[in-house]
Protein backbone atom coordinates (compact mmCIF):
# COMPACT_ATOMS: atom_id res chain seq x y z
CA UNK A 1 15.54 -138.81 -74.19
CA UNK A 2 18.73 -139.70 -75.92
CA UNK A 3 21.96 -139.67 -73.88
CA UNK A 4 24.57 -138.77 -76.83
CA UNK A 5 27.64 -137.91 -74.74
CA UNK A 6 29.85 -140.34 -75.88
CA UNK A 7 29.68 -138.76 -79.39
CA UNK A 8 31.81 -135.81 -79.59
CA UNK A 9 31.26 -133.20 -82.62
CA UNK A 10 33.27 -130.55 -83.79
CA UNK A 11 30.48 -127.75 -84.27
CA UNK A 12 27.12 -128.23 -83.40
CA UNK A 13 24.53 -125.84 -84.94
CA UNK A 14 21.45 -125.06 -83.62
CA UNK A 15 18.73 -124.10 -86.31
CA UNK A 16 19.19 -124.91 -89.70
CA UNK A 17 17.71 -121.63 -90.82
CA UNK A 18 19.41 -118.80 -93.33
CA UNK A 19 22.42 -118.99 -91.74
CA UNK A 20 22.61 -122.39 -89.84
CA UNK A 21 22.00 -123.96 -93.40
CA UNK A 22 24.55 -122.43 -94.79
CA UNK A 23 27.28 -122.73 -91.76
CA UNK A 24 26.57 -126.60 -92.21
CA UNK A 25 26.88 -126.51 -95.35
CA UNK A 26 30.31 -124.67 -95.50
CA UNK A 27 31.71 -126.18 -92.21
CA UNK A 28 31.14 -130.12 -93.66
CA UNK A 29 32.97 -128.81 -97.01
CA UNK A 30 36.47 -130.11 -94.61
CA UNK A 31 35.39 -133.93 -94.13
CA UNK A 32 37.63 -133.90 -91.42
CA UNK A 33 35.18 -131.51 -89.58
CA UNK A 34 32.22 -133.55 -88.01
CA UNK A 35 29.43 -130.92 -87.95
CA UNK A 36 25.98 -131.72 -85.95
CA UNK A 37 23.30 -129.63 -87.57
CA UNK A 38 19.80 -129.76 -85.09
CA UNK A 39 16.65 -128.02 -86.83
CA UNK A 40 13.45 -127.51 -84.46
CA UNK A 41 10.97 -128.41 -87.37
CA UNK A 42 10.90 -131.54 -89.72
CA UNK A 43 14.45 -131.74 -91.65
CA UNK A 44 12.53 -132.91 -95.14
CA UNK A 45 14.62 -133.74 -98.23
CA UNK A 46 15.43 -131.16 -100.54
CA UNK A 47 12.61 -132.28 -103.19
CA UNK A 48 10.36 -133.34 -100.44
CA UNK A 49 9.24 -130.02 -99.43
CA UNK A 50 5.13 -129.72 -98.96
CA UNK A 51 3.95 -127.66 -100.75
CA UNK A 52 3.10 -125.03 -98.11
CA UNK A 53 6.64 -124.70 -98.06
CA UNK A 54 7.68 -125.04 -101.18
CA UNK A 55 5.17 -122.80 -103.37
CA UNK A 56 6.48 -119.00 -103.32
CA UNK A 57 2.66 -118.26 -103.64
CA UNK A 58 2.46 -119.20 -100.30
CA UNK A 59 4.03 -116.81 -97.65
CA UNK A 60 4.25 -117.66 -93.21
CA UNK A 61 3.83 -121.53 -93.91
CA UNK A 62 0.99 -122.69 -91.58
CA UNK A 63 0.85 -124.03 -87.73
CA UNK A 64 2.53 -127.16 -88.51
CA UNK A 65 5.86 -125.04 -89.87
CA UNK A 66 5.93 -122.49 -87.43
CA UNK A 67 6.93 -121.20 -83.75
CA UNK A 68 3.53 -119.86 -83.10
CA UNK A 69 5.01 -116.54 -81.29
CA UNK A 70 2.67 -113.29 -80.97
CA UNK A 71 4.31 -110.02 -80.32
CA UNK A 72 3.24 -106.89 -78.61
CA UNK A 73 3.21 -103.78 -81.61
CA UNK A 74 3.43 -101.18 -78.12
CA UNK A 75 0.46 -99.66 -79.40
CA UNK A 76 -2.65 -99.77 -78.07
CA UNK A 77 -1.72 -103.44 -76.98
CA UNK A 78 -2.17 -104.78 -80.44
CA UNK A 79 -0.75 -108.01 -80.77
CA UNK A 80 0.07 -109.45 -84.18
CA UNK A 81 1.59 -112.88 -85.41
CA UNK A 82 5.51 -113.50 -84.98
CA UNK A 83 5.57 -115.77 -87.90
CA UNK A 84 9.49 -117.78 -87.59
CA UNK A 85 9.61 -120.71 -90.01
CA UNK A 86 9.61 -123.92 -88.06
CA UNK A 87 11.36 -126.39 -91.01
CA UNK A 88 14.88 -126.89 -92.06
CA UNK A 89 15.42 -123.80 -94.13
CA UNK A 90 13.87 -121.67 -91.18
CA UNK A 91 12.41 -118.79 -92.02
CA UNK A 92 13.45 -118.91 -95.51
CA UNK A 93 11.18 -121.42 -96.02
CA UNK A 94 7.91 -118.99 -95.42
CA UNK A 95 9.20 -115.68 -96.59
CA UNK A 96 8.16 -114.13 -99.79
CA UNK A 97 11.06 -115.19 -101.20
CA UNK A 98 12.53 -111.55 -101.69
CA UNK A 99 16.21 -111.67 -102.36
CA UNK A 100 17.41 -108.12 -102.04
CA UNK A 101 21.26 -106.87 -100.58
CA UNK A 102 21.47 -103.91 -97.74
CA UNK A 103 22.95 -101.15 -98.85
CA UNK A 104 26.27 -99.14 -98.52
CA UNK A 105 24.81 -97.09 -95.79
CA UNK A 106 23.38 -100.11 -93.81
CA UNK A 107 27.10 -101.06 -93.38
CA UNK A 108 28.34 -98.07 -93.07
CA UNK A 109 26.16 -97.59 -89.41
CA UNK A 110 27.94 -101.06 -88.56
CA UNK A 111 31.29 -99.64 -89.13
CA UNK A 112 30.97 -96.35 -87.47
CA UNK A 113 30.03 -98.96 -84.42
CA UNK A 114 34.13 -100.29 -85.21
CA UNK A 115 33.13 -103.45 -86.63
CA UNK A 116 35.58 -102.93 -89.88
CA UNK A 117 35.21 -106.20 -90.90
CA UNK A 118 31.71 -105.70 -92.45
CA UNK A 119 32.64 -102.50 -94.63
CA UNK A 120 31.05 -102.13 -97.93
CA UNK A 121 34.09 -103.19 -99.79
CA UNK A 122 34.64 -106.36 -97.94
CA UNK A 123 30.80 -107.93 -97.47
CA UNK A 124 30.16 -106.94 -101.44
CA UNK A 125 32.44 -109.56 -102.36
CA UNK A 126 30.80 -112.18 -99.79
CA UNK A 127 26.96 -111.44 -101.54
CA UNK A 128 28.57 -112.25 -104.69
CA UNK A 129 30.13 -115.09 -103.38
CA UNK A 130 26.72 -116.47 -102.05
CA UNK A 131 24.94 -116.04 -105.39
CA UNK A 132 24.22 -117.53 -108.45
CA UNK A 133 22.22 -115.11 -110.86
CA UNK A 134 22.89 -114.27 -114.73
CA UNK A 135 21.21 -110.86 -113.80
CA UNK A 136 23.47 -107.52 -113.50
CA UNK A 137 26.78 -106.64 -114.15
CA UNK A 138 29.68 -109.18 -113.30
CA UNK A 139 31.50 -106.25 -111.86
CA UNK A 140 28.65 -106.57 -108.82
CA UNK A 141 26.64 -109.50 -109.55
CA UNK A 142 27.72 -113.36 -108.65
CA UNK A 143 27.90 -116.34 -110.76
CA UNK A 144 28.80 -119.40 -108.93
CA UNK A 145 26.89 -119.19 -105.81
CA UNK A 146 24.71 -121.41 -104.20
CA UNK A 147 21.47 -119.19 -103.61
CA UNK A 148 19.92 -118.16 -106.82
CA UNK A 149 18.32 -115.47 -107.30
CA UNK A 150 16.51 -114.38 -110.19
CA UNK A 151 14.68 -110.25 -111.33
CA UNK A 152 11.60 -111.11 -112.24
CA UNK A 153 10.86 -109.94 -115.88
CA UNK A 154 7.75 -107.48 -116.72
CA UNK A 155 6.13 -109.61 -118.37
CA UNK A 156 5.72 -112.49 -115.60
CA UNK A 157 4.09 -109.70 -113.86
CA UNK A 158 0.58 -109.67 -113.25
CA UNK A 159 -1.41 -106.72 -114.85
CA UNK A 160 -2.32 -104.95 -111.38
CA UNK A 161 1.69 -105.39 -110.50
CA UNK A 162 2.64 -103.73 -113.76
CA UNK A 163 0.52 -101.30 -113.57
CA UNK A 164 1.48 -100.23 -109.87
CA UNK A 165 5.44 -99.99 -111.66
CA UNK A 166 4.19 -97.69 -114.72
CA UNK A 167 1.89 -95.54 -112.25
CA UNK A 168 4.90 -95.39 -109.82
CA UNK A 169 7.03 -94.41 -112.66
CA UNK A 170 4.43 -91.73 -114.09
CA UNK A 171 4.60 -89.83 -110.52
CA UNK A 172 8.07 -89.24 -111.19
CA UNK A 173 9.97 -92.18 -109.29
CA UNK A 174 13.26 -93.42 -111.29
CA UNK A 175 12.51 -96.93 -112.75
CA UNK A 176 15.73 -99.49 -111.65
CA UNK A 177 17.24 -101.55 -113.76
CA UNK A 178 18.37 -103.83 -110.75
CA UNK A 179 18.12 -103.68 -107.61
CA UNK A 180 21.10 -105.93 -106.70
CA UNK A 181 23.40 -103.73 -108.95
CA UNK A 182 24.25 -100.04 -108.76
CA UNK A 183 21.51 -98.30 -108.09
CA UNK A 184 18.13 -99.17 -105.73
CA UNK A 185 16.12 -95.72 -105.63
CA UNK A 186 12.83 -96.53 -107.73
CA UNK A 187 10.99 -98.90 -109.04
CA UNK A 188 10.75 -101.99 -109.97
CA UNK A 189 10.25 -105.60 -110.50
CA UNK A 190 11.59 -107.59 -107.21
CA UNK A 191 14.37 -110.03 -107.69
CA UNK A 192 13.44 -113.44 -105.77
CA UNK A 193 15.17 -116.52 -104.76
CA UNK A 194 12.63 -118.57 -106.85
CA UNK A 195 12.80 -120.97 -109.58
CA UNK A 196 9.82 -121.88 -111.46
CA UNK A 197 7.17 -120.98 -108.99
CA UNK A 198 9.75 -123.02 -106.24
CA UNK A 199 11.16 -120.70 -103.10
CA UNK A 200 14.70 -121.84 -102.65
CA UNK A 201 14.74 -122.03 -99.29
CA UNK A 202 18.42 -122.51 -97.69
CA UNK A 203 17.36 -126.14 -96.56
CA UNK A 204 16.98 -127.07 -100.86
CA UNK A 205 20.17 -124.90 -102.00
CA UNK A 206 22.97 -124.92 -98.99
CA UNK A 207 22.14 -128.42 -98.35
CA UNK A 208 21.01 -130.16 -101.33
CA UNK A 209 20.99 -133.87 -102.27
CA UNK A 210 24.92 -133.90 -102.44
CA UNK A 211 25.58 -131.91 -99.22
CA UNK A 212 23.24 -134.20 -97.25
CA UNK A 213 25.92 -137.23 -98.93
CA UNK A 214 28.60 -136.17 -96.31
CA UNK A 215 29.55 -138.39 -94.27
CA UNK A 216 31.14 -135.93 -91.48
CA UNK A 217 27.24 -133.59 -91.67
CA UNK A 218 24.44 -135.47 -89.81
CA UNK A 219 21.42 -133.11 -89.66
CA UNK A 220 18.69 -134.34 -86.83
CA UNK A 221 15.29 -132.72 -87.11
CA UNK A 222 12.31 -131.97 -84.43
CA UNK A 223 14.91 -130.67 -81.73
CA UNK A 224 13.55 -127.78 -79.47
CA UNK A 225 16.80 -126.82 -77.75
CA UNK A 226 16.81 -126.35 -74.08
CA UNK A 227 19.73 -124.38 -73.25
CA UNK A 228 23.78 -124.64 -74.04
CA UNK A 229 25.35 -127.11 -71.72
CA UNK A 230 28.64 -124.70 -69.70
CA UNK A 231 31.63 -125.51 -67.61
CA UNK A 232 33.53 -122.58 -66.29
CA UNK A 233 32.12 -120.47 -69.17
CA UNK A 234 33.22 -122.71 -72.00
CA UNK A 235 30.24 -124.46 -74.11
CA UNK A 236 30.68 -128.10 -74.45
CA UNK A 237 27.22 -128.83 -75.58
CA UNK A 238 23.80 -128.46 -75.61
CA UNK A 239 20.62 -130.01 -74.17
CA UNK A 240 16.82 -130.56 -75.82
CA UNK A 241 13.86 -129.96 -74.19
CA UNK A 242 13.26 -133.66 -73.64
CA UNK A 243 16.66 -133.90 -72.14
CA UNK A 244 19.23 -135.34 -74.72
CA UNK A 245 22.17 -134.14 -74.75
CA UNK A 246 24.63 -133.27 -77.37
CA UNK A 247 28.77 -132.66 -76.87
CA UNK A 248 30.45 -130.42 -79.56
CA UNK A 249 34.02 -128.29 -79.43
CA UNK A 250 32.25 -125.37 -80.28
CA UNK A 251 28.18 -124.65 -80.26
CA UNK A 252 26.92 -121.87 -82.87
CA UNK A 253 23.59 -120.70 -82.30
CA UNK A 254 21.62 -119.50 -85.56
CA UNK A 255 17.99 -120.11 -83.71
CA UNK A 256 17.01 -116.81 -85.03
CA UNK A 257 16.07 -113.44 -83.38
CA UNK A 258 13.89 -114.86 -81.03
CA UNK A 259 14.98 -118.21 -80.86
CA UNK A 260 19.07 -117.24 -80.40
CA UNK A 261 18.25 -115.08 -77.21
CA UNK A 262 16.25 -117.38 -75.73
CA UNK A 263 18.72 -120.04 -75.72
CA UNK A 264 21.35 -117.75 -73.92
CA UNK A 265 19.14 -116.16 -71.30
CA UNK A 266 18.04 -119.88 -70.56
CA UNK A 267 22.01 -121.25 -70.41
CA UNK A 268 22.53 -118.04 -68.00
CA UNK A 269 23.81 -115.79 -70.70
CA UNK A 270 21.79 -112.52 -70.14
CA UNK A 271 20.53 -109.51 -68.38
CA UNK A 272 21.50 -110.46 -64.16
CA UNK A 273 18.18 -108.99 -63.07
CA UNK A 274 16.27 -110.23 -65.91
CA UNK A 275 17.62 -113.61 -65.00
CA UNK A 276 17.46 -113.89 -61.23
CA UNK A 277 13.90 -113.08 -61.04
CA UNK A 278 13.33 -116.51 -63.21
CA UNK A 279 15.79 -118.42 -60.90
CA UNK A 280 18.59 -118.52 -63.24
CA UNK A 281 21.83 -119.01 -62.44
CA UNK A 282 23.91 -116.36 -64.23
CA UNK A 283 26.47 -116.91 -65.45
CA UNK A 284 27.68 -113.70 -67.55
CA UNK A 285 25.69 -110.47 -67.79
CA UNK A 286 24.93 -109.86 -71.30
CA UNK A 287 22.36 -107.32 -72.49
CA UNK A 288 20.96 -110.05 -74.11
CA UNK A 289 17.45 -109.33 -76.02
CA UNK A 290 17.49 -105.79 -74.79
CA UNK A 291 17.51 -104.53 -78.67
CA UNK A 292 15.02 -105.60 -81.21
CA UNK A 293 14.27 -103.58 -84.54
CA UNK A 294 11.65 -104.81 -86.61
CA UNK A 295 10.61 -103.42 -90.25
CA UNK A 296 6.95 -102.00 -89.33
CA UNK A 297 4.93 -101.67 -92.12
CA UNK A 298 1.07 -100.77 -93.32
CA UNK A 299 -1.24 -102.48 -95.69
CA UNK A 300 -2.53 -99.50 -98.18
CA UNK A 301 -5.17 -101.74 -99.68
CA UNK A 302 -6.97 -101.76 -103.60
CA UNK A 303 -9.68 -104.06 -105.06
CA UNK A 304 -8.82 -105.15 -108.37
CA UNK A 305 -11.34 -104.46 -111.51
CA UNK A 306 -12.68 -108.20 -112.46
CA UNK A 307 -10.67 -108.01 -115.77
CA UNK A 308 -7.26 -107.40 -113.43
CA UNK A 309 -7.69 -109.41 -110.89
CA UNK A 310 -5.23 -112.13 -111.38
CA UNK A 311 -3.04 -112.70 -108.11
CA UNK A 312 -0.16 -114.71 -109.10
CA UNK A 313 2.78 -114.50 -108.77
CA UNK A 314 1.98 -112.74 -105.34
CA UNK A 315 5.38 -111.17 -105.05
CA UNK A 316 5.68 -108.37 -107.28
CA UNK A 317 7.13 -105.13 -106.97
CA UNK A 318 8.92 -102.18 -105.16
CA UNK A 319 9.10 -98.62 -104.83
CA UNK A 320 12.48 -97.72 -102.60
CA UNK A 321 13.15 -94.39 -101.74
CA UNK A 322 14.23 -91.66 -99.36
CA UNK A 323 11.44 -89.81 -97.01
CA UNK A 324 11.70 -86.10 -96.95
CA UNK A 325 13.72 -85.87 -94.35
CA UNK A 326 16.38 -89.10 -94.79
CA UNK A 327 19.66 -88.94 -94.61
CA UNK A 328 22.08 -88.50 -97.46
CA UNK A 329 22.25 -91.93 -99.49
CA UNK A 330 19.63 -93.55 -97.34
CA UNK A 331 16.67 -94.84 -98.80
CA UNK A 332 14.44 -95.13 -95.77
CA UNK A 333 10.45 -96.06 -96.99
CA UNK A 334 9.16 -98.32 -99.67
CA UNK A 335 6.09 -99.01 -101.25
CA UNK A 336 5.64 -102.81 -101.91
CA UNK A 337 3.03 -104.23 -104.49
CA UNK A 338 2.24 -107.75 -103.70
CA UNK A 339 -1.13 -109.58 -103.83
CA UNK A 340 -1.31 -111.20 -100.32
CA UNK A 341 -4.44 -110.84 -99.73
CA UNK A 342 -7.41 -112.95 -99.32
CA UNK A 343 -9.53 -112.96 -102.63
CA UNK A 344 -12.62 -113.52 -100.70
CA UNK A 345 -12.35 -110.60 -98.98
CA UNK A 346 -13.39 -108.55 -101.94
CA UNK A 347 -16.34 -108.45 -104.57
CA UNK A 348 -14.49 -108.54 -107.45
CA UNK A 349 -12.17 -112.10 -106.90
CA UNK A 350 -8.84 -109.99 -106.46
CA UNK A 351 -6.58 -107.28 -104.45
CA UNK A 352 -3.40 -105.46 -104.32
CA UNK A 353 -1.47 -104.72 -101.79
CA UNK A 354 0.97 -101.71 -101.17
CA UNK A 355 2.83 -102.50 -98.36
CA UNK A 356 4.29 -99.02 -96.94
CA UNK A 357 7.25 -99.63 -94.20
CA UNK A 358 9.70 -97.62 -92.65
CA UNK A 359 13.39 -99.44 -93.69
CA UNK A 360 15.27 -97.49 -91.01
CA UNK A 361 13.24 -97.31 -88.33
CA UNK A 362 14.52 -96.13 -84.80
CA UNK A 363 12.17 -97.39 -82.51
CA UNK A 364 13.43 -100.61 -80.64
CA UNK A 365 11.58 -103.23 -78.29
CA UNK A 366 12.85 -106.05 -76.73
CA UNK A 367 12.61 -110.11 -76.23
CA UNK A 368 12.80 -111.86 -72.77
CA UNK A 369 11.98 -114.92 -71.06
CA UNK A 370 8.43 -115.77 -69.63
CA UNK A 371 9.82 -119.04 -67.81
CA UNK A 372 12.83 -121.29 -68.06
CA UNK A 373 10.38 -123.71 -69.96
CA UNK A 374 11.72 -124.07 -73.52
CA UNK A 375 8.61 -124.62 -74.91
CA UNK A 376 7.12 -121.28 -73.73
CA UNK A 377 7.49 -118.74 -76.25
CA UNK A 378 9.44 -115.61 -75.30
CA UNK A 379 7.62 -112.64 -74.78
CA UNK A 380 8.38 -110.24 -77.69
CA UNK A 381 7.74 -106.38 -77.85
CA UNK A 382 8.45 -104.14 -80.97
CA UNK A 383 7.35 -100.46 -79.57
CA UNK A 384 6.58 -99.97 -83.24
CA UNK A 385 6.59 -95.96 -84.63
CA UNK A 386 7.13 -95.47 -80.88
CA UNK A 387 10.06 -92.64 -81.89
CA UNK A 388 8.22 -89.98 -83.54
CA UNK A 389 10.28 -89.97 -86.93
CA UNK A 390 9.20 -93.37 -87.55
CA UNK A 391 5.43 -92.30 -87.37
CA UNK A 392 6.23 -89.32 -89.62
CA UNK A 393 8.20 -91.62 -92.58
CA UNK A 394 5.03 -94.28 -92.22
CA UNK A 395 2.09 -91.27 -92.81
CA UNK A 396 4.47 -90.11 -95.83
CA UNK A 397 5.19 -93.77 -97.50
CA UNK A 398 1.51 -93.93 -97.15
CA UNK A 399 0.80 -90.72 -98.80
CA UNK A 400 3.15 -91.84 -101.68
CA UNK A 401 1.31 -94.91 -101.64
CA UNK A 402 -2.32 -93.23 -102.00
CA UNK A 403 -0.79 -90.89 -104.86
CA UNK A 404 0.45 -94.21 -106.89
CA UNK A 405 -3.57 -95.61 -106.32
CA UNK A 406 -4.74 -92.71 -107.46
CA UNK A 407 -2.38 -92.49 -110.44
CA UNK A 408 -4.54 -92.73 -113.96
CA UNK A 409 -2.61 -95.47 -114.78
CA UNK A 410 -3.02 -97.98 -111.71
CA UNK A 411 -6.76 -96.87 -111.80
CA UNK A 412 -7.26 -98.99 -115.09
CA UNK A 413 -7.11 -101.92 -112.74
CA UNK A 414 -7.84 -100.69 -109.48
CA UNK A 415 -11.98 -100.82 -108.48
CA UNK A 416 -11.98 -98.92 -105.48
CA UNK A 417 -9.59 -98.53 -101.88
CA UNK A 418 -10.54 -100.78 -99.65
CA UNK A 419 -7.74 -99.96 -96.37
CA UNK A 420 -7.61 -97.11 -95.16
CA UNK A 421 -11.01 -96.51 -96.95
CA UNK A 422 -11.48 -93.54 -99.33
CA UNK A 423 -13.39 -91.70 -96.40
CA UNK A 424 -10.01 -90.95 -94.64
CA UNK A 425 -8.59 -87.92 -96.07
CA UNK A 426 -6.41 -86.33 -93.38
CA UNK A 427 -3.27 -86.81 -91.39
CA UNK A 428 -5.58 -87.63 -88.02
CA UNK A 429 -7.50 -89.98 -89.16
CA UNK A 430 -4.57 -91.52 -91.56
CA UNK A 431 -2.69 -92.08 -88.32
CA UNK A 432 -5.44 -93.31 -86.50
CA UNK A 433 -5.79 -95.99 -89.40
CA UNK A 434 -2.45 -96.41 -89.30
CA UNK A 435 -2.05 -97.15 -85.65
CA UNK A 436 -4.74 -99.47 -85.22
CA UNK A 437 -3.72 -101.56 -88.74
CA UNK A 438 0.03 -101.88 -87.74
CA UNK A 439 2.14 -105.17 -88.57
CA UNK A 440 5.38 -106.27 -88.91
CA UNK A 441 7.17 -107.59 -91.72
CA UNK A 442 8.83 -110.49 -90.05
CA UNK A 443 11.90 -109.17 -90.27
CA UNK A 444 13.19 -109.34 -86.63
CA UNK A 445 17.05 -108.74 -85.60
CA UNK A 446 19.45 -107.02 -83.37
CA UNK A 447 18.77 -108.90 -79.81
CA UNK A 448 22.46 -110.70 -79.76
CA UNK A 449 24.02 -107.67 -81.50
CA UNK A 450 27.91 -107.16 -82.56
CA UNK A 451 29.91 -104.66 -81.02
CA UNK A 452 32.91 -103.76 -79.71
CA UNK A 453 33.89 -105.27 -75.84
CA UNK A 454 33.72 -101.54 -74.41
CA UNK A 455 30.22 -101.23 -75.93
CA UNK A 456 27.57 -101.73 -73.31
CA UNK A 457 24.79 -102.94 -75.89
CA UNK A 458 27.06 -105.60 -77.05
CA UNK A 459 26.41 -109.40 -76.53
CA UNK A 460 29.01 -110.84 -79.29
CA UNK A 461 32.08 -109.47 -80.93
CA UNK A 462 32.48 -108.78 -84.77
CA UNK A 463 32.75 -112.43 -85.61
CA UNK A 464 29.93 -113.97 -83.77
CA UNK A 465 31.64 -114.63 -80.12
CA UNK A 466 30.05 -113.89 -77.13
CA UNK A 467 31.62 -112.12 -75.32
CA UNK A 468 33.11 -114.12 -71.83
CA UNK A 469 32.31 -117.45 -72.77
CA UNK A 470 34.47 -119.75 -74.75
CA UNK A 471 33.31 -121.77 -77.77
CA UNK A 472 29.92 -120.31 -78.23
CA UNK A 473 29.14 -118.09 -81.07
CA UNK A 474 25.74 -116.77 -82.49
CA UNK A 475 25.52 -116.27 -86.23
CA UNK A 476 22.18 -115.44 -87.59
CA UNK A 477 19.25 -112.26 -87.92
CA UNK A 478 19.79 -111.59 -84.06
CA UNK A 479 24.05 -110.09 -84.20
CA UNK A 480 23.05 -107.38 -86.36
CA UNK A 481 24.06 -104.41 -84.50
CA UNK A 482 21.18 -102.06 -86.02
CA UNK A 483 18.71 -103.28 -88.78
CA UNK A 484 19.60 -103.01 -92.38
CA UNK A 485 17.05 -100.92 -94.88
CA UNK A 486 16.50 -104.36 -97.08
CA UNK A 487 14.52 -107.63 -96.47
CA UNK A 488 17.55 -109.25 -93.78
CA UNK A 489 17.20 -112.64 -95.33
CA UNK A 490 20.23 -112.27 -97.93
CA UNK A 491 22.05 -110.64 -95.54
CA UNK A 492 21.54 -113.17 -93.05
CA UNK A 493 22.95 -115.80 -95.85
CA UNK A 494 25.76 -112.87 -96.53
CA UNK A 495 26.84 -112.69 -92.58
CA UNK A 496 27.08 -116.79 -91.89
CA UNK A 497 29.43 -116.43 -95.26
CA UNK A 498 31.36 -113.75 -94.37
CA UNK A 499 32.11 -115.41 -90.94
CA UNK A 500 32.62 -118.65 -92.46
CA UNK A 501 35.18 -116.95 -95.07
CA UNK A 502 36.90 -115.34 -92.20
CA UNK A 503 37.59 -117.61 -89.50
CA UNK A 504 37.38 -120.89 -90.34
């Protein structure tokens, strides 16, 4: 236990994930401005990542580099893995590396909720700012970023990826040129935040060898926080679960969509019930983790032919499109072709997988507290396909899915369906499958969400603040008021940005 009190910061950030990478990173840019940046996991030098971290191949890390949360699917109590990246670079650091904007529409849900600041118009400017590519159109693309991101070519492709694009294509879905650019429903290659074979994980790009050279940035690793220290509803710092204590002007958490609303319910920030019952003290009444969205999504399942069955790069391709009944503009299912899958699960030595998720669902669960004991993980509930349209878009991705494996071009690599199984052929026993085979795609968000003061579901205004307290702000995965249709990790980069470019 470290009794830091004397030393007074300017911002202290707690996880130095998507976001909190990149708030450090921007904040320290004013050496006047002494930032504190405290990671839960091992802060490792930009080229000192292990490999498990570092090779995109390799996707959730392994027990060393991560939370260890389960969560509850709400169906049939199925519980699957909660994977959060435990590392400086958070979760970034164990994705697949998929580097793909929300859309238009995504914003345009935010907006109709009255937070104007993140129109289309105005966060479009902030991806491009964030972004270094020489993909696209400079009209919508950016140059000078920090975060590359890069389409991956045809012809890196494996032969069981390329063919899933040309089969995709022959059942009469557009092929995109880029995803990133003007238009995103069809097919194609993904772009990804990786360099040759490297995922650039916010810990390697927002603070790289010269950002760590600051003078006014110290970045401490292996730091569970505790709670956020409070006097009269102003944050002055924040405590670890081995007691130290940290003083800062202002506190930001970006723990993540778990980790954020844990933190507040533990300072007192949260539902009053919710925290009585645990013997907290509470001190404002925030409906805080009483919204979480999650991306649900189902593993459609091929073994390769032994002359296709090479399996790298694992992160391939996408099919993004609109469900029968979707909204005008929205693009609400996808079909992704990736090969994370376990060779030595099939006969021939490889696998695809066509990953078939709802992008919009409307189902919500929640996160709360199972003790006051920061090293207890929350307990976490999606409710997945729980609202009936979300069970309807998931049978029809997978039907779109199925008619792409049984195109005649993806059967010149494909050997034979392994999940569901050939031997399901109708909508009862697809949902059964479906029901019993259901996972998330780590893509958790919403349980500090943005919104106005007058709206009950709020926890933090347009900007980050919550709401009542003074000098606390959240800024990661866990303000977004309803889940966007893309993978949320640019975005996430995109909203610590567009806060950054706003008020500080």
């Amino acid at each position: 236990m470290e009794n830091n009190s004397a030393l007074l910061y300017d911002v202290i950030i707690v996880g130095g994930g998507s976001a909190g990478a990149a708030m450090a990173s921007r904040l320290s840019e004013d050496s006047s401005r002494n930032v504190l940046l405290l990671e839960g996991g091992k802060a490792y030098a930009p080229d000192a990542y292990p490999e498990v971290i570092a090779k995109a191949d390799h996707v959730t890390g392994d027990a060393q580099h991560d939370w260890g949360y389960f969560g509850d699917t709400g169906i049939a109590g199925r519980k699957i893995h909660a994977f959060r990246g435990k590392v400086l670079g958070g979760s970034s650091g164990v994705n697949a590396a998929v580097a793909i904007r929300a859309r238009k529409p995504d914003f345009d849900k935010w907006v109709k909720l009255g937070l104007n600041n993140w129109a289309w118009d105005k966060v479009v400017e902030t991806y491009k700012l964030l972004e270094h590519t020489t993909d696209g159109q400079d009209s919508i693309r950016g140059r000078k970023g920090l975060f590359p991101i890069r389409q991956v070519p045809s012809e890196e492709l494996t032969p069981a990826l390329r063919a899933f694009v040309a089969g995709t294509v022959n059942e009469g879905f557009n092929r995109v040129e880029d995803f990133n650019g003007y238009e995103q429903d069809g097919v194609s290659a993904y772009p990804l935040n990786v360099l040759h074979g490297v995922r650039q994980n916010t810990g390697m790009t927002y603070l790289n060898a010269d950002v760590r050279k600051r003078s006014n940035l110290t970045i401490i690793g292996e730091q569970t926080i505790d709670r956020v220290l409070l006097e009269k509803q102003r944050a002055y710092g924040v405590i670890t679960a081995d007691g130290s204590e940290y003083r800062g002007r202002e506190i930001i958490l970006s723990a993540g969509a778990f980790g954020s609303p844990a933190i507040l319910m533990r300072s007192g920030i949260g539902p009053k019930d919710d925290l009585e019952a645990l013997g907290i003290d509470v001190i404002k009444d925030l409906p805080v983790g009483k919204k979480l969205y999650e991306h649900p999504f189902y593993y459609n399942v091929y073994e390769l032919k032994r002359e296709a069955n090479a399996m790298s790069p694992a992160a391939g391709a996408i099919l993004w499109t609109r469900s029968k009944n979707a909204p005008e503009g929205e693009l609400d299912i996808h079909v992704s072709a990736t090969h994370l899958f376990a060779p030595t699960l099939t006969e021939t030595g490889g696998a695809i997988v066509l990953a078939c998720a709802v992008t919009t669902p409307e189902s919500t669960g929640f996160v709360s507290l199972k003790s006051t004991d920061p090293l207890d993980a929350p307990t976490i509930v999606y409710n997945m396909l729980k609202e009936p349209s979300d069970l309807n878009r998931m049978v029809e991705a997978v039907k779109i899915s199925r008619s792409i494996g049984l195109d005649s071009l993806f059967g010149s690599v494909k050997q034979r369906e392994m999940f569901p199984g050939e031997s399901v052929n109708n909508d009862i026993e697809l949902t059964k499958a479906i029901c019993e085979q259901i996972d998330g795609y780590q893509h958790p968000t919403s349980t500090v969400p943005m919104g106005l003061e007058n709206d009950p579901s709020a926890v933090v205004d347009q900007w980050g603040s919550v709401y009542g307290i003074q000098g606390l702000r959240v800024i990661d995965a866990s303000i977004m008021p309803v889940i966007v249709s893309a993978p949320p990790n640019v975005t996430t980069v995109m909203m610590a940005e567009h806060i950054f470019r706003n008020i500080y």
